[in-house]
Protein backbone atom coordinates (compact mmCIF):
# COMPACT_ATOMS: atom_id res chain seq x y z
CA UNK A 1 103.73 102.96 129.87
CA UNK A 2 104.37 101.38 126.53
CA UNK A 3 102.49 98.30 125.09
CA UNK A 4 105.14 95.49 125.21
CA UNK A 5 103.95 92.11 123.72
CA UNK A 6 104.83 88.51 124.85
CA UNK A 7 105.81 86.66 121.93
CA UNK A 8 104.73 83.25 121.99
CA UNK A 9 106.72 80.49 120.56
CA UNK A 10 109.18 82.82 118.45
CA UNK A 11 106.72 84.63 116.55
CA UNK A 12 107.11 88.02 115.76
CA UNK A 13 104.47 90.40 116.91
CA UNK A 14 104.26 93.62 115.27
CA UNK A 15 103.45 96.71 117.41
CA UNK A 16 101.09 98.80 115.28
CA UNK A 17 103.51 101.33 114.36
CA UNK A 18 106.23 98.64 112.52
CA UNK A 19 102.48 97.41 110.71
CA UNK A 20 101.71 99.90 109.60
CA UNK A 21 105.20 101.09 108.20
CA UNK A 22 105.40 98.18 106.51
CA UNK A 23 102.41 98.01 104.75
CA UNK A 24 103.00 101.95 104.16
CA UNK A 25 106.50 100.55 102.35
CA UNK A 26 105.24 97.95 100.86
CA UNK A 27 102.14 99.70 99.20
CA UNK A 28 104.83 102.53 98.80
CA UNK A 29 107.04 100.26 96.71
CA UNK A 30 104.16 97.82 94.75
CA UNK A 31 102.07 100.55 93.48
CA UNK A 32 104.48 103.93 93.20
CA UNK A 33 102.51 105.00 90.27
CA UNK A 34 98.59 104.03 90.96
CA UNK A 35 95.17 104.73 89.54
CA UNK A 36 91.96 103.38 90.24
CA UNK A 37 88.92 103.77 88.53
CA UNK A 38 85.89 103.35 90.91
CA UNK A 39 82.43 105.07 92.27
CA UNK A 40 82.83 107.49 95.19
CA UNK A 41 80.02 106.51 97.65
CA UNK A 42 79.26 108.11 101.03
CA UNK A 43 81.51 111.55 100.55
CA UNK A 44 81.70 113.12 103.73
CA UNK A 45 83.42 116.41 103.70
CA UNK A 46 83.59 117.60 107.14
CA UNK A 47 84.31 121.32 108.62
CA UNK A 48 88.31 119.96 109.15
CA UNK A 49 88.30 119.82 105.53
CA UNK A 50 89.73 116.67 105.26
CA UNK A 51 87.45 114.51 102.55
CA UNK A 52 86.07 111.14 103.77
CA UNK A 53 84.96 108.68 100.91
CA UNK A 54 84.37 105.00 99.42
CA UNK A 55 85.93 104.18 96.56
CA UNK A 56 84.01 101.04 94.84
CA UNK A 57 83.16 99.14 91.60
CA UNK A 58 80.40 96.16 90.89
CA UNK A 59 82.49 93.75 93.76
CA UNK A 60 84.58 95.64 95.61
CA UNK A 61 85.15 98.74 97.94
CA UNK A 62 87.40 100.66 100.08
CA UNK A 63 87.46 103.26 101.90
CA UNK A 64 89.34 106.65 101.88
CA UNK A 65 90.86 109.42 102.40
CA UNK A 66 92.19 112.94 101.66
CA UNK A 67 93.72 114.80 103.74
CA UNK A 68 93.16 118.86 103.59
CA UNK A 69 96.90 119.43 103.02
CA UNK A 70 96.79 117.07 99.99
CA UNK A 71 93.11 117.96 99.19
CA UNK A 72 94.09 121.65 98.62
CA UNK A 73 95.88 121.15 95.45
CA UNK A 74 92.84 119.25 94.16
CA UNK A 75 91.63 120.64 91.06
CA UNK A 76 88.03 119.88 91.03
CA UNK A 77 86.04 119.03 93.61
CA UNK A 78 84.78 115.71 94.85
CA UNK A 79 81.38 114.81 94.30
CA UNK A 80 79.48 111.39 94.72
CA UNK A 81 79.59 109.32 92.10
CA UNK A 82 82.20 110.96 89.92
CA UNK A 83 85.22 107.95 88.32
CA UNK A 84 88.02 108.24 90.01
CA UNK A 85 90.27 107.53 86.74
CA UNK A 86 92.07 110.95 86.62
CA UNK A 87 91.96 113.05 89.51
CA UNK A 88 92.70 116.38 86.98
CA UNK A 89 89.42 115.76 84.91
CA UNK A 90 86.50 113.48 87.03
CA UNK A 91 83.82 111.64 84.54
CA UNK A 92 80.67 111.72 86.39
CA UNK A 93 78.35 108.49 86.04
């Protein structure tokens, strides 16, 4: 049975599939050409090969991930605390 919302008072409420294919578009459309220069913090690299990180600086954080048919073409490989500035050439700390 599908989750069907009442919508109270003519507000919209998202189901979490139209959320989350609108922030996809959004972040999709706002940052097409992205990097981010950070500290990778608690790597986790399990047996599914799919590569589990945080990605923060002095205030922030967020966390991450790679997916094993993205991480494949990966040309180093990630370690804690290397920069993520330029995936092709990481600057360890």
């Amino acid at each position: 049975m599908a989750f069907s919302p009442t919508q109270p008072s003519g507000r919209k409420i998202l189901t979490v599939q139209e959320l989350t294919a609108r922030l996809r578009s959004d972040l999709e459309r706002t940052f097409s050409d992205l990097w981010v220069a950070g500290e990778v913090a608690n790597l986790k690299i399990p047996s599914s090969g799919h590569v589990y990180f945080t990605l923060k600086d002095a205030v922030s954080q967020i966390k991450g991930v790679i997916f094993r048919s993205h991480g494949r073409f990966l040309r180093f490989t990630p370690q804690r605390r290397t920069v993520g500035i330029d995936p092709r050439t990481p600057h360890p700390l």
